[in-house]
C-alpha atoms as a PDB file:
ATOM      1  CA  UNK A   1      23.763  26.819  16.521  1.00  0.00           C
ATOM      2  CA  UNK A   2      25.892  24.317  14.496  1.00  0.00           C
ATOM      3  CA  UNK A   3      29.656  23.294  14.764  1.00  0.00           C
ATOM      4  CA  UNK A   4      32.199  22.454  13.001  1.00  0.00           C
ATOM      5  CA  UNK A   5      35.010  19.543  14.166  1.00  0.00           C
ATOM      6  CA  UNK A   6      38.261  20.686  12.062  1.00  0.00           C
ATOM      7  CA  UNK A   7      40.185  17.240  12.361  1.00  0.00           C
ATOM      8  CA  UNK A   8      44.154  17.588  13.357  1.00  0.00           C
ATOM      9  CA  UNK A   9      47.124  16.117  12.016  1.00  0.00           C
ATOM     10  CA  UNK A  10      48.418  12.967  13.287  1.00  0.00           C
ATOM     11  CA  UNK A  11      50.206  13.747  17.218  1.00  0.00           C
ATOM     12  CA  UNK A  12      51.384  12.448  20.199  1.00  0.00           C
ATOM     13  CA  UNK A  13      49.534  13.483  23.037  1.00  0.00           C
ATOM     14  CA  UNK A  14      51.757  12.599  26.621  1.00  0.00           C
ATOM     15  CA  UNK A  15      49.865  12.789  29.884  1.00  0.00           C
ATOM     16  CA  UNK A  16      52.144  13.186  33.224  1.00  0.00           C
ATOM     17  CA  UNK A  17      50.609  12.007  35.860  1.00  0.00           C
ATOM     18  CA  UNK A  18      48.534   9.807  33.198  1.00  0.00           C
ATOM     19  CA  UNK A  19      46.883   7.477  36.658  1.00  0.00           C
ATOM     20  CA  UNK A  20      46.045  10.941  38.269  1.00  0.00           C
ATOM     21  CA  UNK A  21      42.523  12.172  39.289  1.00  0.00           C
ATOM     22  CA  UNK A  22      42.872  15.016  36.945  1.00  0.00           C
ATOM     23  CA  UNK A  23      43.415  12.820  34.103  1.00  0.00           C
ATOM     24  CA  UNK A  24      40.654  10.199  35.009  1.00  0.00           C
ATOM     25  CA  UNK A  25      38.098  12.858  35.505  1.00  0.00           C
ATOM     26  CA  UNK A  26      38.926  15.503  32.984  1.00  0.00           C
ATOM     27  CA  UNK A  27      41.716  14.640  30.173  1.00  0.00           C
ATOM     28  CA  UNK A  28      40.662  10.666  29.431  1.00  0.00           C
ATOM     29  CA  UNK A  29      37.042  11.840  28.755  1.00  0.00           C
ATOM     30  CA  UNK A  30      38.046  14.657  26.567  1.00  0.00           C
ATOM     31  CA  UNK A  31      39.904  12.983  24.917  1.00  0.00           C
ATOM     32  CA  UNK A  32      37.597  10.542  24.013  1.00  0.00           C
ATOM     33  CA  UNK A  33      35.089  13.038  23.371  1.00  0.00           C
ATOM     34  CA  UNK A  34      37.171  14.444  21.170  1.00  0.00           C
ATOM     35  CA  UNK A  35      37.807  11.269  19.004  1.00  0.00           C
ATOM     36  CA  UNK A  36      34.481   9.858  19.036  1.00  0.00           C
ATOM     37  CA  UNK A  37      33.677  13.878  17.532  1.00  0.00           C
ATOM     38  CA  UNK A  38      36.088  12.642  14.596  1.00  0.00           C
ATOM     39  CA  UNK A  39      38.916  14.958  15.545  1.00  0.00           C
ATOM     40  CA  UNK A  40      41.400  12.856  15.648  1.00  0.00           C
ATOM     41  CA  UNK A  41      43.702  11.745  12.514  1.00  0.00           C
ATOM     42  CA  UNK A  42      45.421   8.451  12.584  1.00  0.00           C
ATOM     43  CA  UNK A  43      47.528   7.672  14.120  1.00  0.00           C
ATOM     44  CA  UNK A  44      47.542   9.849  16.549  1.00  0.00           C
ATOM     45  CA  UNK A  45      48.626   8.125  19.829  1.00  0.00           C
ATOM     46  CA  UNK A  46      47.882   9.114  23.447  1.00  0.00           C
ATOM     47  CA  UNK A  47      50.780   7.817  25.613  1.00  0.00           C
ATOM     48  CA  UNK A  48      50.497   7.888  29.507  1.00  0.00           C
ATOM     49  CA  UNK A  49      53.116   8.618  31.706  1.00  0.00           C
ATOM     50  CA  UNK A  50      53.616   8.178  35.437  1.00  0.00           C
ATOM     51  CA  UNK A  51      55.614   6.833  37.915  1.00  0.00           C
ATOM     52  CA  UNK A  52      53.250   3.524  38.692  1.00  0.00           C
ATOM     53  CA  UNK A  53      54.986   0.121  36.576  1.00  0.00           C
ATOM     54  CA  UNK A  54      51.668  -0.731  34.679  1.00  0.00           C
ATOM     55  CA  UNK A  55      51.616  -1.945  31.178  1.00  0.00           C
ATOM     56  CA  UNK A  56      49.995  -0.961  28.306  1.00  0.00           C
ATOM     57  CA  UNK A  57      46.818  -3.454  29.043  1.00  0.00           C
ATOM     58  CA  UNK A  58      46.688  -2.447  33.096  1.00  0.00           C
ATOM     59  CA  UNK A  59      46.497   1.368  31.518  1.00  0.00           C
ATOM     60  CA  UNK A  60      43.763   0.338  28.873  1.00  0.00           C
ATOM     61  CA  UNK A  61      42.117  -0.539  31.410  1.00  0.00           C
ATOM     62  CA  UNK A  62      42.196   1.822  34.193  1.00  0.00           C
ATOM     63  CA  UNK A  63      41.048   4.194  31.156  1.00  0.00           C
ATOM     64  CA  UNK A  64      38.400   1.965  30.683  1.00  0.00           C
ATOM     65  CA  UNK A  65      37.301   2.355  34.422  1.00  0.00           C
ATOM     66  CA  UNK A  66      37.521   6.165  34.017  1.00  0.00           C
ATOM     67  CA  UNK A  67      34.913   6.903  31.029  1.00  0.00           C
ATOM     68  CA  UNK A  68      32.477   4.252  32.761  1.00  0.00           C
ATOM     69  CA  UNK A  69      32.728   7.016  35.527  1.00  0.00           C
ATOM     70  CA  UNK A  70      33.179  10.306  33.952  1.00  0.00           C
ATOM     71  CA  UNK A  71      31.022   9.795  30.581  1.00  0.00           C
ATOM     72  CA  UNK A  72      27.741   9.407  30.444  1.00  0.00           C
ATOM     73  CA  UNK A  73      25.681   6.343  29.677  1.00  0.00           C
ATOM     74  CA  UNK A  74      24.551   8.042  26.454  1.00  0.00           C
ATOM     75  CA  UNK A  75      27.847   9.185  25.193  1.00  0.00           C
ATOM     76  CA  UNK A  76      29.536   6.137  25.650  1.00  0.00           C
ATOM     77  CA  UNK A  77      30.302   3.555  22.222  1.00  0.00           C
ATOM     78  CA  UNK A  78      31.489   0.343  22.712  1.00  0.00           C
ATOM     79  CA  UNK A  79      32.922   0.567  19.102  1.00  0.00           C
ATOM     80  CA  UNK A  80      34.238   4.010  19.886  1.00  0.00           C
ATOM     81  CA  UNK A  81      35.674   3.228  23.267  1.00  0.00           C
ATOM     82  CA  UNK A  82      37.897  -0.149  21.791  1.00  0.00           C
ATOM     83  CA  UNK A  83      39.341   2.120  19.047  1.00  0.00           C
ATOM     84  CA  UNK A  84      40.228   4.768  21.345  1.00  0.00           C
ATOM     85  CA  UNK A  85      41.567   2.069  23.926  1.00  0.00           C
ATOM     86  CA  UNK A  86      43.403   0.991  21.308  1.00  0.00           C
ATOM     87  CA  UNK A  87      45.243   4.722  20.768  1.00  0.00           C
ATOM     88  CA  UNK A  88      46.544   4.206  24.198  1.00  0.00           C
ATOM     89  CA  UNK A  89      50.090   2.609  25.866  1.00  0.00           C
ATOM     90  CA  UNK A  90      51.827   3.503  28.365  1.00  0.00           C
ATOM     91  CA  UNK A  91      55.515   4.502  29.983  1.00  0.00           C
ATOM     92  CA  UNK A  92      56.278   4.153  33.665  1.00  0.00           C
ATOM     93  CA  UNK A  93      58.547   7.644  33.893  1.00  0.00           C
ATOM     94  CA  UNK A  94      60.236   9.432  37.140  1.00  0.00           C
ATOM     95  CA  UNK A  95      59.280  13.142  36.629  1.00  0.00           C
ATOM     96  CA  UNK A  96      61.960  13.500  38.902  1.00  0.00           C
ATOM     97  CA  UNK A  97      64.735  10.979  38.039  1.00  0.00           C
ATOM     98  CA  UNK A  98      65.953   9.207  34.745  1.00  0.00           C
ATOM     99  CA  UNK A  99      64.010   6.019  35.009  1.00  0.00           C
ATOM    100  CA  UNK A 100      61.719   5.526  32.085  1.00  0.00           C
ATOM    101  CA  UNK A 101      62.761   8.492  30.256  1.00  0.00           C
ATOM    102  CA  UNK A 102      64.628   6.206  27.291  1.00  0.00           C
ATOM    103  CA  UNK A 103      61.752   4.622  27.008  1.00  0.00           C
ATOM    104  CA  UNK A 104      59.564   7.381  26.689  1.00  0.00           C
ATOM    105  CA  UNK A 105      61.967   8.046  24.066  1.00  0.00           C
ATOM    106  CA  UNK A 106      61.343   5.414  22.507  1.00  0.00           C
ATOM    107  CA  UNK A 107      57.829   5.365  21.892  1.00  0.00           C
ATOM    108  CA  UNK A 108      58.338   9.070  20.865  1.00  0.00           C
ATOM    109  CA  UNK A 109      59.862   7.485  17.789  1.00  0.00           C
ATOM    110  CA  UNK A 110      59.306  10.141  14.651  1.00  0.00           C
ATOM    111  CA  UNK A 111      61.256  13.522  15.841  1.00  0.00           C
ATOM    112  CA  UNK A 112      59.068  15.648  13.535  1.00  0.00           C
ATOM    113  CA  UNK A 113      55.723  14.617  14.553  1.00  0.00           C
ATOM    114  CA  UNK A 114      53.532  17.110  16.703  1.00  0.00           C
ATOM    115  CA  UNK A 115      53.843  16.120  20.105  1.00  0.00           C
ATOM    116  CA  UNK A 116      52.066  17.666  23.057  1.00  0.00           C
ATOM    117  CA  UNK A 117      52.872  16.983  26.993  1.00  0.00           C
ATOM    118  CA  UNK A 118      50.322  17.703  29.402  1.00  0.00           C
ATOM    119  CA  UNK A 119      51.640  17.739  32.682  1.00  0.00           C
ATOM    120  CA  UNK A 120      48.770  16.437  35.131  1.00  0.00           C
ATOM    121  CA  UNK A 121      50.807  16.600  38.427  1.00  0.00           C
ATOM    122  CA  UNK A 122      51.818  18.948  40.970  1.00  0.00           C
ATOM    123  CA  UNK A 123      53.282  22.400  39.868  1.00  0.00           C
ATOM    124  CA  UNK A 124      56.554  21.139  41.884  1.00  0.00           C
ATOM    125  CA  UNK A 125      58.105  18.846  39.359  1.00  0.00           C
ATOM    126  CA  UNK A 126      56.905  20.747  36.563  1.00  0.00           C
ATOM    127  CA  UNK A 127      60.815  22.231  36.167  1.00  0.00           C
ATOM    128  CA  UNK A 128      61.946  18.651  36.361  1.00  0.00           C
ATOM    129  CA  UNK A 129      60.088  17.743  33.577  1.00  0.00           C
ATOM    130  CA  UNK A 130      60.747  20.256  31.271  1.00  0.00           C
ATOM    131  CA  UNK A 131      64.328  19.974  32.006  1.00  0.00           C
ATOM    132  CA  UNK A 132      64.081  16.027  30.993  1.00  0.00           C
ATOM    133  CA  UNK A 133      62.037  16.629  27.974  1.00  0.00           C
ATOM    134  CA  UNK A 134      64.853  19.209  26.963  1.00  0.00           C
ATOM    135  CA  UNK A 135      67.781  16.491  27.630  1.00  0.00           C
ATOM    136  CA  UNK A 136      66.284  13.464  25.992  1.00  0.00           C
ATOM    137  CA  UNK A 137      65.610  15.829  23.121  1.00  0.00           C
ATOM    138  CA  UNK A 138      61.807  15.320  23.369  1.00  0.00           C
ATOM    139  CA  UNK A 139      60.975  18.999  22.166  1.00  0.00           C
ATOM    140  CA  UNK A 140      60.523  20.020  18.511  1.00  0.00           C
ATOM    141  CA  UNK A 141      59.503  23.065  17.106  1.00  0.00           C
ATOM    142  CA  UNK A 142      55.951  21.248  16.776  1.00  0.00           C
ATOM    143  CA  UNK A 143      55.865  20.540  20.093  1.00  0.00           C
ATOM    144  CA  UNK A 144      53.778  21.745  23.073  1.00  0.00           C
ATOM    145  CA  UNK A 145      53.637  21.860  26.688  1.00  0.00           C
ATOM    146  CA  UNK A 146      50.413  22.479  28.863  1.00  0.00           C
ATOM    147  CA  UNK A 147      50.434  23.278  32.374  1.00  0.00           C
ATOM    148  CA  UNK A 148      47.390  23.888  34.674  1.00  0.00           C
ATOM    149  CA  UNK A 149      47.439  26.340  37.356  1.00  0.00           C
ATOM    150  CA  UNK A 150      48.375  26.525  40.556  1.00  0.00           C
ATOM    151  CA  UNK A 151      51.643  27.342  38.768  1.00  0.00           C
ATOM    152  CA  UNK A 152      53.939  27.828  41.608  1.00  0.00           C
ATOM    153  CA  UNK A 153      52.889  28.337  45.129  1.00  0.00           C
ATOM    154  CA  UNK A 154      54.013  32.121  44.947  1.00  0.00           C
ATOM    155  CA  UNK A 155      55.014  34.424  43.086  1.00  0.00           C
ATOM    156  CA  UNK A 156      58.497  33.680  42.970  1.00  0.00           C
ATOM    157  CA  UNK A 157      57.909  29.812  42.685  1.00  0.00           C
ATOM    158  CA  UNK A 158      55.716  30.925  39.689  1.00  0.00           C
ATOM    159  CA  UNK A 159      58.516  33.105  38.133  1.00  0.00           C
ATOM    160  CA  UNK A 160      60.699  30.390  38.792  1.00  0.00           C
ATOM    161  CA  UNK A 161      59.060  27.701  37.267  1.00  0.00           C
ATOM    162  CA  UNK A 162      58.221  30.071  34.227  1.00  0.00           C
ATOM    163  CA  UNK A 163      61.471  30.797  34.016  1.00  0.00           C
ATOM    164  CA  UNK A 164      62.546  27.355  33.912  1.00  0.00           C
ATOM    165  CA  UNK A 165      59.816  25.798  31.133  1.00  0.00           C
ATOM    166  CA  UNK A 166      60.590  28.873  29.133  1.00  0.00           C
ATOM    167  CA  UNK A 167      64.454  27.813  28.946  1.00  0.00           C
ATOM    168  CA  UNK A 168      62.906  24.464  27.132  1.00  0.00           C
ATOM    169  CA  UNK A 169      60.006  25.840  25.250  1.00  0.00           C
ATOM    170  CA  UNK A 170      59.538  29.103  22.831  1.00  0.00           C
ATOM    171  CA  UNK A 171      56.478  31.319  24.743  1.00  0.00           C
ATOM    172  CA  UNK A 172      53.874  30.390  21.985  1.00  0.00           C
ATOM    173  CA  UNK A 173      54.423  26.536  23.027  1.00  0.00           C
ATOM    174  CA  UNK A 174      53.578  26.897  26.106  1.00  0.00           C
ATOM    175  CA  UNK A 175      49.736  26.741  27.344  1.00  0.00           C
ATOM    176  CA  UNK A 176      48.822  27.886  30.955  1.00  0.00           C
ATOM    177  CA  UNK A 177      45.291  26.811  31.449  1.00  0.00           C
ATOM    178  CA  UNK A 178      42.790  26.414  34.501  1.00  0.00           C
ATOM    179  CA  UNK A 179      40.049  23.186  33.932  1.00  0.00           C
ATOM    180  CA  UNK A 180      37.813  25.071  36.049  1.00  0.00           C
END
């Protein structure tokens, strides 16, 4: 069996909860996976975004930490790893409040370029986020939002927060996945 990579257009690709377990374990070695495959164009950028004050370097690093434990010894390239290292930087962010958000804004500096949030945390401040990304005028009409299941803790918690990311996002922007 063979494959194909189709490279993407340049993006921005934000990670909530970016000092998570879920994004140490799963989404930083994807990632990387998926750049060392050739699939990503330049400059495409990988921003992280929690609520931990780190800069750009502390965040290099803790990525660093997280493919020496999540990808294997043979898939790992020194050469590979500092270029996609280098894709990184970071934004402390309150999911909840309006620290950071400006300067999330900030790095999110061409309003036309494909953007993609991945929301890494707890189902519970995925409304707040949406809301944020929707009032710091975040969202384009190339933009996406991911969110991993649980969504909700019920049924009306997960009609809720549907409700609530669908007020931000057309339908066909938003991706409900489970990692598992």
């Amino acid at each position: 069996m063979t494959s194909t990579i189709i490279p993407v257009d340049p993006f921005d690709f934000i990670i909530f909860g970016a000092t998570g377990d879920l994004a140490e374990r799963k989404l930083l070695p994807a990632l990387y996976q998926r750049q060392r495959d050739g699939q990503f164009s330049e400059p495409s950028r990988i921003i992280g975004a929690s609520r931990s004050p780190m800069s750009d370097d502390a965040f290099r690093g803790h990525a660093r930490q997280a493919l020496e434990r999540f990808v294997g010894p043979a898939e790992r390239d020194e050469a590979e790893i500092a270029r996609f290292l280098d894709r990184l930087s970071y934004v402390s962010v309150d999911a909840t409040g309006d620290s950071g958000w400006a300067d999330l804004a900030a790095r999110l500096d061409d309003p036309a370029r494909i953007r993609a949030f991945y929301l890494a945390v707890g189902p519970a401040i995925f409304s707040d986020i949406a809301r944020r990304i929707r009032d710091h005028s975040l969202a384009n009409a190339q933009t996406r939002i991911v969110v991993e299941k649980p969504i909700g803790r019920d049924l009306a918690s997960a009609q809720a927060l549907n409700d609530t990311i669908g007020s931000v996002f057309d339908e066909s922007q938003i991706f409900r996945i489970d990692h598992y």
